[in-house]
N, C-alpha and C. Protein backbone atom coordinates (compact mmCIF):
# COMPACT_ATOMS: atom_id res chain seq x y z
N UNK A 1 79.21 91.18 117.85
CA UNK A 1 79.35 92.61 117.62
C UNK A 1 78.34 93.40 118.46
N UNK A 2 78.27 94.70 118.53
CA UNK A 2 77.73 95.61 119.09
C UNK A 2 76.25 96.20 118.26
N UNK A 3 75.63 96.86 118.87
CA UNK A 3 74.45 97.35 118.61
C UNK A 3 74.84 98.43 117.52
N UNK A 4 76.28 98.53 117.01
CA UNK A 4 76.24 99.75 116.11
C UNK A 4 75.98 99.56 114.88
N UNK A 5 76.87 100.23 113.92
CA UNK A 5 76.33 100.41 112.47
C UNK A 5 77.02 98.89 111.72
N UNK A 6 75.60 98.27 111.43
CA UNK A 6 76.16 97.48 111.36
C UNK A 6 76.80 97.22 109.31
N UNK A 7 77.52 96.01 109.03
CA UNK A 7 78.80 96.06 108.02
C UNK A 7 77.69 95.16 107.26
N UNK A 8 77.29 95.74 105.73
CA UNK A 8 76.17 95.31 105.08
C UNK A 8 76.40 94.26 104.44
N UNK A 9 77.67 94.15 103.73
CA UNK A 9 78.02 93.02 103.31
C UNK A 9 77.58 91.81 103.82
N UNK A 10 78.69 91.79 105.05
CA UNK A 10 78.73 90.62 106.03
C UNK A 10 77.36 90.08 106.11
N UNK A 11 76.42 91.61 107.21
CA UNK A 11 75.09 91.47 107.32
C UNK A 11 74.56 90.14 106.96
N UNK A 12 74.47 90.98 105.43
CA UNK A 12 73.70 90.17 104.27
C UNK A 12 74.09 88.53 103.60
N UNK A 13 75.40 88.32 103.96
CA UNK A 13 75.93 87.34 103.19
C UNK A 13 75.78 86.21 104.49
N UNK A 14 75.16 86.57 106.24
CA UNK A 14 75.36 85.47 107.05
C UNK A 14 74.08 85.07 106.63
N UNK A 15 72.70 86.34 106.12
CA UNK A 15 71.54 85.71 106.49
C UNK A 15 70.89 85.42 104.98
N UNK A 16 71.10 85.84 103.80
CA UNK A 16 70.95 85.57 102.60
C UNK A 16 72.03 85.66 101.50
N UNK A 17 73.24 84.78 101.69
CA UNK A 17 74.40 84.53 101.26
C UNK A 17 75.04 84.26 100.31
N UNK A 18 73.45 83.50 99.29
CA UNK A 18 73.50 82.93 98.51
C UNK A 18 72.90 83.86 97.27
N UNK A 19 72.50 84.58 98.32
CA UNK A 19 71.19 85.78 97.08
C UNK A 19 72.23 86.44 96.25
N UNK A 20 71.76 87.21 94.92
CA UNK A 20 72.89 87.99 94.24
C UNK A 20 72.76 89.21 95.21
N UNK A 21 73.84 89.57 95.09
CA UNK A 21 74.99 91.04 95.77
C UNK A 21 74.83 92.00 94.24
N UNK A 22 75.35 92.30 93.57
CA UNK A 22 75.94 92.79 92.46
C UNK A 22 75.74 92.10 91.43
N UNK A 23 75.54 92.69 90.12
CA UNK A 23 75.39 92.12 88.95
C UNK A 23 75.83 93.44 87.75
N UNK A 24 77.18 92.79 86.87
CA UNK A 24 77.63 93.64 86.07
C UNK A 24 77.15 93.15 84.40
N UNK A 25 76.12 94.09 84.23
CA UNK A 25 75.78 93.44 83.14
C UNK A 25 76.13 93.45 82.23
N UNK A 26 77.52 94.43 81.40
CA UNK A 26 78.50 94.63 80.40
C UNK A 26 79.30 93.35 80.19
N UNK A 27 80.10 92.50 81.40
CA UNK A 27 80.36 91.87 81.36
C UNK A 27 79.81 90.27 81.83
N UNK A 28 78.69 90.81 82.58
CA UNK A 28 77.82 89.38 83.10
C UNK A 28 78.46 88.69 84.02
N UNK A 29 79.03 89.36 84.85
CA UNK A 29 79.59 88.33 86.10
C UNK A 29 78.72 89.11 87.32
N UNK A 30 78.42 88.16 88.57
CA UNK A 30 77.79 88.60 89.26
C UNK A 30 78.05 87.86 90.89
N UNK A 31 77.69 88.84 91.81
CA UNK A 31 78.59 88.14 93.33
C UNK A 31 77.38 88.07 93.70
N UNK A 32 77.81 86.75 95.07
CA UNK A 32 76.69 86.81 95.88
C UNK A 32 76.92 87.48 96.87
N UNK A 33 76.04 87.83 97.75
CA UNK A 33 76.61 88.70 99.11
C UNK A 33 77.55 87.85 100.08
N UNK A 34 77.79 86.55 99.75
CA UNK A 34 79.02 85.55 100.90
C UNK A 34 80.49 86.03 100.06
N UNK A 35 80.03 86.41 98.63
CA UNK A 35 81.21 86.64 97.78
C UNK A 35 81.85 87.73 97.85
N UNK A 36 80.89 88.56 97.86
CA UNK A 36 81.20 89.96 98.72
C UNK A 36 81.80 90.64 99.63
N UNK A 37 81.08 90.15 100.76
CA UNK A 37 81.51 90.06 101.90
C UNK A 37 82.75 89.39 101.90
N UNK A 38 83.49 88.33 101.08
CA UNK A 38 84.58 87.62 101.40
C UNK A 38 85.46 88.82 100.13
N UNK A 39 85.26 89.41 99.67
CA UNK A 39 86.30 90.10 98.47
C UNK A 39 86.48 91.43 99.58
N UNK A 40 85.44 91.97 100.09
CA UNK A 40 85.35 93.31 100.78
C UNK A 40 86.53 93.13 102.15
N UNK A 41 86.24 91.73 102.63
CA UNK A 41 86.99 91.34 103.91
C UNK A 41 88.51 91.32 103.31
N UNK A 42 88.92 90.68 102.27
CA UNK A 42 90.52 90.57 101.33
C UNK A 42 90.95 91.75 101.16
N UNK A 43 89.74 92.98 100.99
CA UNK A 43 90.39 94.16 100.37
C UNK A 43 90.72 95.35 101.25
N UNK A 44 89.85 95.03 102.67
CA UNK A 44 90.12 95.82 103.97
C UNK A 44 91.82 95.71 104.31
N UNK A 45 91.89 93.76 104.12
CA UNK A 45 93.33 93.79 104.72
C UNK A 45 94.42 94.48 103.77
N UNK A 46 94.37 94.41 102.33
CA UNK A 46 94.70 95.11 101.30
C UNK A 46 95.03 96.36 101.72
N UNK A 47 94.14 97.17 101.75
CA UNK A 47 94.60 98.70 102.28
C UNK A 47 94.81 98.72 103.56
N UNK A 48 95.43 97.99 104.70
CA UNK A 48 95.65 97.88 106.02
C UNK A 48 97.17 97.18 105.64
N UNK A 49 97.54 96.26 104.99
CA UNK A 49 98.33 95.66 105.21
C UNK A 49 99.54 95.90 104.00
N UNK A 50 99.21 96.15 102.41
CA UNK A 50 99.79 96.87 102.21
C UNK A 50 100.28 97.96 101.70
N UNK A 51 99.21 99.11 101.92
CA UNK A 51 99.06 100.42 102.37
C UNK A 51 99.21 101.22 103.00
N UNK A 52 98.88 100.35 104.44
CA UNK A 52 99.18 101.48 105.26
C UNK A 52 97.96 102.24 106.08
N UNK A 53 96.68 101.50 105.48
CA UNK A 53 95.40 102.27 105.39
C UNK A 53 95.00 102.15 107.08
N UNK A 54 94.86 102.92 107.55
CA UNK A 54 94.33 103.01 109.25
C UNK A 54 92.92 103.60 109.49
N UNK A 55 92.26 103.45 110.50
CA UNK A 55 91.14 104.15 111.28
C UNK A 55 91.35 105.34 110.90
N UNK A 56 90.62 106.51 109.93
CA UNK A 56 90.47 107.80 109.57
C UNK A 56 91.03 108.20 108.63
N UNK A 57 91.77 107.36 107.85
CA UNK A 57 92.54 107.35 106.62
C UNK A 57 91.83 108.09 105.83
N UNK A 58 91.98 108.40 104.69
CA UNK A 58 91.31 108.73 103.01
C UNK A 58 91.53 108.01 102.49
N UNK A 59 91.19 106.81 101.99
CA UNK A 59 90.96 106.35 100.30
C UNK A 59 90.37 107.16 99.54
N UNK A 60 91.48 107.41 98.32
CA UNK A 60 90.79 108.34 96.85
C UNK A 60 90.14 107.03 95.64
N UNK A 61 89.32 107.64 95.06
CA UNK A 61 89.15 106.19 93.83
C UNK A 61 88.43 107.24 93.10
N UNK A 62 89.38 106.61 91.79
CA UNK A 62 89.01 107.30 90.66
C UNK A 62 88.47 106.52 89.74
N UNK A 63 87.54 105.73 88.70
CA UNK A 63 86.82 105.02 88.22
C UNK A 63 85.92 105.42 87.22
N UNK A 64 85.84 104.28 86.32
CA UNK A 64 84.14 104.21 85.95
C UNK A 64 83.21 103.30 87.03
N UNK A 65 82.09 103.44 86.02
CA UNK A 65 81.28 102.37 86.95
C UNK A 65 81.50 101.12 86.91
N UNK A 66 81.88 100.36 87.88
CA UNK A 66 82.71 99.32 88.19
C UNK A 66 81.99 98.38 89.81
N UNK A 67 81.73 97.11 90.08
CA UNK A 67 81.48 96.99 91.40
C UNK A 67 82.40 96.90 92.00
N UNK A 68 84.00 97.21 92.27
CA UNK A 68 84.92 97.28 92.23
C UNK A 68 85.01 98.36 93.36
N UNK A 69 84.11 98.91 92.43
CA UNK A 69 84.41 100.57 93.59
C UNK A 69 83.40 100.12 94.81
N UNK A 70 82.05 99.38 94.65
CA UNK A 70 81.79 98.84 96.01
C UNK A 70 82.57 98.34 96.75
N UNK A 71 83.35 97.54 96.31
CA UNK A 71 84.14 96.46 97.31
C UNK A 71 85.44 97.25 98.05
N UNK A 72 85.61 98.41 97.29
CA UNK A 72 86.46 99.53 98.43
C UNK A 72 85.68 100.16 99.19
N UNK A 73 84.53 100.76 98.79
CA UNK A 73 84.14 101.65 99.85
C UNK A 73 83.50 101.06 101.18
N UNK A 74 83.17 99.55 100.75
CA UNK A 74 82.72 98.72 102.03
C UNK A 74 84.12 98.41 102.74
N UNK A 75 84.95 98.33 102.01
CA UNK A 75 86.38 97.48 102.39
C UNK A 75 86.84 99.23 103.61
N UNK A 76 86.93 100.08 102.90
CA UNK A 76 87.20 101.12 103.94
C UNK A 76 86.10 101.26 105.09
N UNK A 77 84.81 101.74 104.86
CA UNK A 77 83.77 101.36 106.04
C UNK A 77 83.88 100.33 106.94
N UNK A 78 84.55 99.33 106.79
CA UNK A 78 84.80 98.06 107.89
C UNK A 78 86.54 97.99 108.67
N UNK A 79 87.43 98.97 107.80
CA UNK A 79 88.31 99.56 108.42
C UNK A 79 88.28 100.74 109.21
N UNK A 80 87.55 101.55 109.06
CA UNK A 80 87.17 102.92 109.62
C UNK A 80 87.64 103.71 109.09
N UNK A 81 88.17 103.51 107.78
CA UNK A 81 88.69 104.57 106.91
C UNK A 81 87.59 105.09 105.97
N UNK A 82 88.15 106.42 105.08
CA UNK A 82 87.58 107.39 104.44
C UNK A 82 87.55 107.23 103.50
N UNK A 83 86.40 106.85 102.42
CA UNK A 83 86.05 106.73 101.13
C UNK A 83 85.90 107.90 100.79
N UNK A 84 86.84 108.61 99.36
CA UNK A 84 86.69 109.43 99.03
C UNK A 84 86.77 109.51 97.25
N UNK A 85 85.51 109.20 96.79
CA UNK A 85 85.31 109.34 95.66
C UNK A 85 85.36 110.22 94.53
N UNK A 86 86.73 110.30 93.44
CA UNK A 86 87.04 111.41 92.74
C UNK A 86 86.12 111.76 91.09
N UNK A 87 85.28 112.45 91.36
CA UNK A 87 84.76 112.73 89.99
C UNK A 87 85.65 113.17 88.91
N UNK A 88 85.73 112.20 87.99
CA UNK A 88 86.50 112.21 86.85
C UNK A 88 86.32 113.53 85.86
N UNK A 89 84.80 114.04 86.22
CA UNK A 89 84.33 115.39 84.35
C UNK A 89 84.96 116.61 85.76
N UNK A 90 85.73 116.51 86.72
CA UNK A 90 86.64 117.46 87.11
C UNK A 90 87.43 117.86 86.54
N UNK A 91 88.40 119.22 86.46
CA UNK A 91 89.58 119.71 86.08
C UNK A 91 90.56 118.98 86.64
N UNK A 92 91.54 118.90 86.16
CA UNK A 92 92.78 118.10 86.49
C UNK A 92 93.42 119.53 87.90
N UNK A 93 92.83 120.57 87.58
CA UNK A 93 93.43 121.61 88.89
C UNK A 93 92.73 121.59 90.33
N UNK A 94 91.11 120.92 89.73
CA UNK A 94 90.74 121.06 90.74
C UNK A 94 90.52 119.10 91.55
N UNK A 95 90.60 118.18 90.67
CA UNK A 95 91.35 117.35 91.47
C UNK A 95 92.63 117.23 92.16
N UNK A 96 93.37 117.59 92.10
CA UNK A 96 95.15 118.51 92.89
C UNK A 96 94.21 118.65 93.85
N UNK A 97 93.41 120.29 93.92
CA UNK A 97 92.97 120.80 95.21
C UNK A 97 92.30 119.46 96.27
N UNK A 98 91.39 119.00 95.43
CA UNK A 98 90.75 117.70 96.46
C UNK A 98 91.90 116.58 96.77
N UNK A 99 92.93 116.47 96.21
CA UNK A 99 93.64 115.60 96.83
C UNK A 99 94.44 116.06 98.02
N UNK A 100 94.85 117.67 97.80
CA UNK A 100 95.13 118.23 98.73
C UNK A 100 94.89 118.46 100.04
N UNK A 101 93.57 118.40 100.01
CA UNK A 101 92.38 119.10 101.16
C UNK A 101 92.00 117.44 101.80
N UNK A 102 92.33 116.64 101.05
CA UNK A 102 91.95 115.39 101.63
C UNK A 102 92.46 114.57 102.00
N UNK A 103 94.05 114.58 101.65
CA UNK A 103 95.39 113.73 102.27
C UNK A 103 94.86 112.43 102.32
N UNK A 104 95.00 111.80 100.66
CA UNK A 104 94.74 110.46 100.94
C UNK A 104 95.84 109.45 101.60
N UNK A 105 95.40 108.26 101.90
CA UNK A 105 97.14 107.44 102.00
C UNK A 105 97.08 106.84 100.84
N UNK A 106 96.09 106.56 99.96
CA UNK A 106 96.16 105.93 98.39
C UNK A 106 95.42 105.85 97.59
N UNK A 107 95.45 105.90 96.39
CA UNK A 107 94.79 106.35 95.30
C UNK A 107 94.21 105.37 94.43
N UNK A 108 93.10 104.72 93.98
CA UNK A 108 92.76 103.63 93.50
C UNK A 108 92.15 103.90 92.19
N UNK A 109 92.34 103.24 91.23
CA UNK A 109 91.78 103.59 90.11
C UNK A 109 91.81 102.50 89.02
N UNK A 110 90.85 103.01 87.57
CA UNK A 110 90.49 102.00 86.76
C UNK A 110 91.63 102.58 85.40
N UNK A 111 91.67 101.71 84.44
CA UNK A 111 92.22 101.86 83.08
C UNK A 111 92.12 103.11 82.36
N UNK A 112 90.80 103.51 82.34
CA UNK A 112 90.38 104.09 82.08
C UNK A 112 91.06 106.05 82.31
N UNK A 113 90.96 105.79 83.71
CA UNK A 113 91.51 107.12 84.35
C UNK A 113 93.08 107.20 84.66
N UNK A 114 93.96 106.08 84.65
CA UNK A 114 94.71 105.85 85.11
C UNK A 114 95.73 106.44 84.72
N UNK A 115 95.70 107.63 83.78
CA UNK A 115 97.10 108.71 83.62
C UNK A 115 96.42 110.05 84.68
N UNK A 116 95.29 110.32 84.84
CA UNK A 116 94.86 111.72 85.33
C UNK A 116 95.14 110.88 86.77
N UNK A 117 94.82 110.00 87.38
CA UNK A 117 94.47 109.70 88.27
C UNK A 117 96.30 109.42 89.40
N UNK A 118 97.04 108.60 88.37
CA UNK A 118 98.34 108.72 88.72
C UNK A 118 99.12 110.13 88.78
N UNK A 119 98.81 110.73 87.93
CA UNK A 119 98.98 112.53 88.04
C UNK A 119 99.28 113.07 89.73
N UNK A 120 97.90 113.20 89.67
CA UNK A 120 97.28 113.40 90.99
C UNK A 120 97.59 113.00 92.01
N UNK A 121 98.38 111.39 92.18
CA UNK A 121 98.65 110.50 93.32
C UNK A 121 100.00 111.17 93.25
N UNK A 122 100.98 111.30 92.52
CA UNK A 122 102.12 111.67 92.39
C UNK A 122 102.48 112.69 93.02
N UNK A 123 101.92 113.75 92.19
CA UNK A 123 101.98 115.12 92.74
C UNK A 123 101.10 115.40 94.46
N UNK A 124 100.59 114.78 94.54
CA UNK A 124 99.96 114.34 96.57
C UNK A 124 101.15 113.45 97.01
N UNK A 125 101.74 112.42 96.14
CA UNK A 125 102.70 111.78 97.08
C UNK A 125 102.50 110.65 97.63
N UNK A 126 101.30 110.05 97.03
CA UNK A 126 100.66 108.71 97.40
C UNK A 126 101.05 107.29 96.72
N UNK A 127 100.90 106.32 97.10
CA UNK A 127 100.77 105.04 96.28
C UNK A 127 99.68 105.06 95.65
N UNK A 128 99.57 103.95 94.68
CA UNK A 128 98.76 103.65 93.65
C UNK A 128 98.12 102.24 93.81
N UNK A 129 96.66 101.91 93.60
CA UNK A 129 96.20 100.60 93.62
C UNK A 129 95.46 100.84 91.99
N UNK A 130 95.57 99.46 91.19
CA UNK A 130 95.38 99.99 90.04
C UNK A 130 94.24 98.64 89.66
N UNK A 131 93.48 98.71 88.85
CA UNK A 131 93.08 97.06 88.50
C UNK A 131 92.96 97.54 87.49
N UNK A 132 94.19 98.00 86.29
CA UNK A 132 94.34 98.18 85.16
C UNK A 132 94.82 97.22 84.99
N UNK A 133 94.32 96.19 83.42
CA UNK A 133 95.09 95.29 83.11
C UNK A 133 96.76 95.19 83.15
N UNK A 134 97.09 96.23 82.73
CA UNK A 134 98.50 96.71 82.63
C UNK A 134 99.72 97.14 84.10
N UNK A 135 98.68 97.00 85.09
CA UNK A 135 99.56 96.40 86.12
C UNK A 135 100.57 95.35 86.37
N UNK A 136 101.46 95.40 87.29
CA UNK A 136 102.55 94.47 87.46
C UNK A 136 101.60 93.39 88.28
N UNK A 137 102.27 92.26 88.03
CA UNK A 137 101.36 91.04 87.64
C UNK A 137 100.95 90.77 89.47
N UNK A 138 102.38 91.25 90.17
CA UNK A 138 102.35 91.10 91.48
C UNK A 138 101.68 92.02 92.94
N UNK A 139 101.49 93.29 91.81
CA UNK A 139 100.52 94.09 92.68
C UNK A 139 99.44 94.75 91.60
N UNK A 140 98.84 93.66 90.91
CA UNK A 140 97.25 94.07 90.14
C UNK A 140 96.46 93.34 91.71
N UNK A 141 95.11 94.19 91.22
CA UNK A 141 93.82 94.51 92.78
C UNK A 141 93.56 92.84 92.46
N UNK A 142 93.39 91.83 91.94
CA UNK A 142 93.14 91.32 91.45
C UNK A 142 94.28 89.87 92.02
N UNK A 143 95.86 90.06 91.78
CA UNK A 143 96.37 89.34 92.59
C UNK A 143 96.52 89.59 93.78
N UNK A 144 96.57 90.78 94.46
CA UNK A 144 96.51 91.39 96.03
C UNK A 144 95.48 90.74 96.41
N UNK A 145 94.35 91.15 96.21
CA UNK A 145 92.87 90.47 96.79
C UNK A 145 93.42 89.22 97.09
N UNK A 146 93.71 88.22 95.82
CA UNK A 146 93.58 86.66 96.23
C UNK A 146 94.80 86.41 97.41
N UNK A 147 95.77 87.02 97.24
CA UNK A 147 96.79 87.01 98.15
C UNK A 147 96.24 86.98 99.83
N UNK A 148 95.46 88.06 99.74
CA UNK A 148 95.15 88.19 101.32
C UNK A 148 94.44 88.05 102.26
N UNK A 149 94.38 88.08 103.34
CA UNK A 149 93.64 87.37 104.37
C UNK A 149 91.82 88.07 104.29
N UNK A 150 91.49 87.30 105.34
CA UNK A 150 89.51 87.81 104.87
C UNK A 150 89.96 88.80 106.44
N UNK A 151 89.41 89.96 106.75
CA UNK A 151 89.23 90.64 107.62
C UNK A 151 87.70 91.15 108.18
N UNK A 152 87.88 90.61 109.31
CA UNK A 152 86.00 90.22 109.57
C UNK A 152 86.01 91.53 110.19
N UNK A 153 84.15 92.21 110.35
CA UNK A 153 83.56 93.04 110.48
C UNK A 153 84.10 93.69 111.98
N UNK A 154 84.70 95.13 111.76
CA UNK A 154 84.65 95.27 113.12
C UNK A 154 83.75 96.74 113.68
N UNK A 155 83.69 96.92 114.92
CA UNK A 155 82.93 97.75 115.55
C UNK A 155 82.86 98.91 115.35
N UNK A 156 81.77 100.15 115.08
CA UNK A 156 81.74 101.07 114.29
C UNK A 156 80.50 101.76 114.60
N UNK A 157 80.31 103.22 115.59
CA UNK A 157 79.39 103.86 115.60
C UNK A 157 78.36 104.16 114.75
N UNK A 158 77.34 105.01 114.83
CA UNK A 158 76.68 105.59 113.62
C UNK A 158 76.82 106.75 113.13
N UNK A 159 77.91 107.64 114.11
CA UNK A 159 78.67 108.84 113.68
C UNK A 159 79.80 108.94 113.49
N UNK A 160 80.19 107.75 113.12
CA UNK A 160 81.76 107.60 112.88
C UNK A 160 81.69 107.96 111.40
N UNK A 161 82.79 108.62 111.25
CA UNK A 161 82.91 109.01 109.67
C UNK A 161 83.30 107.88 108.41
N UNK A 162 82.54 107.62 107.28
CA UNK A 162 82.60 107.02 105.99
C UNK A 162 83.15 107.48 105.02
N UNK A 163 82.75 108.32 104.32
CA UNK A 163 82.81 109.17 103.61
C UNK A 163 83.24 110.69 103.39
N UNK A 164 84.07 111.12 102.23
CA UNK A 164 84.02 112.74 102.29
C UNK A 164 83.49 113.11 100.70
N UNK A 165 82.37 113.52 99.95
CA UNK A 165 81.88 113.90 98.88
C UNK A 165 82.03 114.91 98.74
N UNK A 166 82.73 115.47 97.68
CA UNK A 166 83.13 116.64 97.21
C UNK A 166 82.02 117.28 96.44
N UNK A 167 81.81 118.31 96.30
CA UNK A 167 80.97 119.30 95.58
C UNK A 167 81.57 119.35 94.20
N UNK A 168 79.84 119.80 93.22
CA UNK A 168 80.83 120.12 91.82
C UNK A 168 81.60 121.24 91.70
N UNK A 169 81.90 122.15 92.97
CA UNK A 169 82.69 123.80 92.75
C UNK A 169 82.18 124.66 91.87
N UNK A 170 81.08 124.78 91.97
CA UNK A 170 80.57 125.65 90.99
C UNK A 170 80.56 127.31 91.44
N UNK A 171 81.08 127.57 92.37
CA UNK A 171 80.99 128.50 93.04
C UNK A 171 82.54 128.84 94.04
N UNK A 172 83.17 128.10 93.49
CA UNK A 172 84.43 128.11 93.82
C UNK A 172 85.04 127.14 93.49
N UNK A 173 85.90 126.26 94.69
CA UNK A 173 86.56 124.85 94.46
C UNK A 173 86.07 124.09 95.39
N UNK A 174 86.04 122.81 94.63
CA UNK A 174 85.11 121.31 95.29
C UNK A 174 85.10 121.58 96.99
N UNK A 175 83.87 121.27 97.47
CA UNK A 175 84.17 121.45 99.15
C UNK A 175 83.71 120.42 99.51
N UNK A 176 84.22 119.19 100.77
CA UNK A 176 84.06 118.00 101.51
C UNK A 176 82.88 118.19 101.63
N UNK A 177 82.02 117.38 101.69
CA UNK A 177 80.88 116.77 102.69
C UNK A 177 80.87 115.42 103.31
N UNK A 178 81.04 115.82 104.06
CA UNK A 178 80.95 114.61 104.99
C UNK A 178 79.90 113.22 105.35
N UNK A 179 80.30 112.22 105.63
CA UNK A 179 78.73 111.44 105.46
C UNK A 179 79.26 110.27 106.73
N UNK A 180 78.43 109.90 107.28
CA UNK A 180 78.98 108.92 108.53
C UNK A 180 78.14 107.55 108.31
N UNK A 181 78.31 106.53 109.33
CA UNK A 181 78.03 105.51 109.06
C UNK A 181 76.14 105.70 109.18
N UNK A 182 75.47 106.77 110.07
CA UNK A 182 74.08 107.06 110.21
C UNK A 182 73.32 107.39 109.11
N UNK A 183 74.30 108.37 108.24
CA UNK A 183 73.60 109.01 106.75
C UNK A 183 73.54 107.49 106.23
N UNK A 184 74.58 106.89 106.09
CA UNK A 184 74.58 105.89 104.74
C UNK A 184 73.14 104.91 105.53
N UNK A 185 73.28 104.34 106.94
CA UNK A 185 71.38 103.64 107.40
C UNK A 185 70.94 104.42 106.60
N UNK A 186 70.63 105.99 107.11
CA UNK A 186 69.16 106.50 106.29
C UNK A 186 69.07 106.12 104.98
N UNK A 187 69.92 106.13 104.02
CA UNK A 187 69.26 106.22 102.86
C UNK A 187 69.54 104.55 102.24
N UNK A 188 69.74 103.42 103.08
CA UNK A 188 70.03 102.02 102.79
C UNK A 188 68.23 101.50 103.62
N UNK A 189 67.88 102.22 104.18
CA UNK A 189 66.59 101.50 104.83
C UNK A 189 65.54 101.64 103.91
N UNK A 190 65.68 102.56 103.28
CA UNK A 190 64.84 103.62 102.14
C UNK A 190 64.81 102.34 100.77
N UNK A 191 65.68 101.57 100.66
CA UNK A 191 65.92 100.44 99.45
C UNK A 191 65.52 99.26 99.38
N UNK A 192 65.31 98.64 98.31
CA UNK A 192 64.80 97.16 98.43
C UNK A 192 66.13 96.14 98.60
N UNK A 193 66.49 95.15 99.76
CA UNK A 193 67.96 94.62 99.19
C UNK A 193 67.33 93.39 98.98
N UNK A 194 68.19 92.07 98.46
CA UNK A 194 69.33 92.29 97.95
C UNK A 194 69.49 93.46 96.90
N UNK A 195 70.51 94.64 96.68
CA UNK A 195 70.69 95.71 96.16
C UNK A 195 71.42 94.88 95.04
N UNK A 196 70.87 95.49 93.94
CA UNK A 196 71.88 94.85 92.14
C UNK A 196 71.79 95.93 91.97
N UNK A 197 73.25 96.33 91.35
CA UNK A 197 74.16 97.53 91.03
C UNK A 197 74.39 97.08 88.84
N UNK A 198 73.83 97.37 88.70
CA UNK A 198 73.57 97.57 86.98
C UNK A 198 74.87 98.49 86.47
N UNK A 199 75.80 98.16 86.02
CA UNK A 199 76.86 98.86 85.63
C UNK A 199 77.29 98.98 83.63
C-alpha cells in the first residue's frame, strides 16, 4: 500500500492480531483485531456486493451501542464510502430531512430502532441491512457477513471523505459535517490502542 491513510483494523490485526479489538461487556464477547479486520473485510464486500455500496456512497446506521456499528464504519472507510451515523433522540421529521440531504444507498440498523429506522429507508427509497433477530434467515448481517468474501485494505488519501455528522439542529435542521480520513488520524493518535469499546 501507499503512504496514505492508513485502514486501522488491518493495521492493527498484521502487527498485534492477537491483542483484543473490542470488548462488549453486556454480552461478553470480544474480537481480536485479526477478527476484526476479517469481519470489517466480509462487510466492505457486503455493502459492495450486495448493495450496491461504491466509492462516495452514504451508509446510514441507525443503532444502539453495538461494535457492530464499528465494523460498518471501518467496512465503509476501506470502501471509500460515507458513514453516516443517525441519532436516534431525533424527530422522526428531522431524520426524513437527513436522509434526504444525504442520499444514502442503505440503511443499517439494530432491533431496537428498526420501525423508525425502516420508516425513513422507505420513504428515501433505500434497502435495508438489519441484524435484528427477526430478519430473514438469508439476509440477517450475520448470515451475509459469513457468506462473503474478506476484502483487503485499499488505497485512500487523508482528505478523502469518511464521514458526514449531522448536528443536533438546534437552530434549525440537522446540518452535515464532514470528517475525512485526516480528522479521524488526529483524534486516533491522541488514544491509547489496542482501543476497547465498552458497550
Amino acid at each position: 500500500m501507499s503512504h496514505g491513510a492508513p485502514d486501522l483494523p488491518n493495521f492493527h490485526a498484521q502487527r498485534i492480531g492477537t491483542a483484543i479489538a473490542l470488548s462488549d461487556g453486556d454480552v461478553g464477547t470480544s474480537y481480536t483485531w485479526a477478527a476484526l479486520d476479517d469481519r470489517v473485510g466480509r462487510m466492505a464486500t457486503v455493502l459492495s456486493a450486495r448493495f450496491g455500496v461504491s466509492p462516495g456512497d452514504r451508509v446510514c446506521l441507525m443503532t444502539e451501542n453495538d461494535p457492530r456499528v464499528l465494523e460498518v464504519q471501518f467496512a465503509c472507510m476501506r470502501l471509500g464510502a460515507i458513514f453516516v451515523p443517525l441519532n436516534w433522540r431525533l424527530a422522526a421529521a428531522e431524520l426524513h430531512a437527513i436522509a434526504e440531504d444525504a442520499q444514502p444507498a442503505v440503511m443499517v440498523h439494530d432491533r431496537d430502532w428498526r420501525p423508525v429506522a425502516q420508516e425513513v429507508a422507505e420513504k428515501a427509497g433505500v434497502p435495508v441491512l438489519s441484524w435484528d433477530d427477526g430478519a430473514a434467515p438469508n439476509a440477517s448481517y450475520e448470515s451475509l457477513l459469513a457468506d462473503a468474501d474478506w476484502l483487503a485494505p485499499q488505497d485512500h488519501a487523508f482528505d478523502d471523505l469518511t464521514h458526514i455528522l449531522y448536528t443536533s439542529g438546534t437552530t434549525g435542521l440537522p446540518k452535515g459535517a464532514l470528517s475525512t480520513h485526516g480528522t479521524i488520524s488526529v483524534s486516533y493518535t491522541h488514544l491509547t490502542l489496542p482501543t476497547i469499546l465498552r458497550v
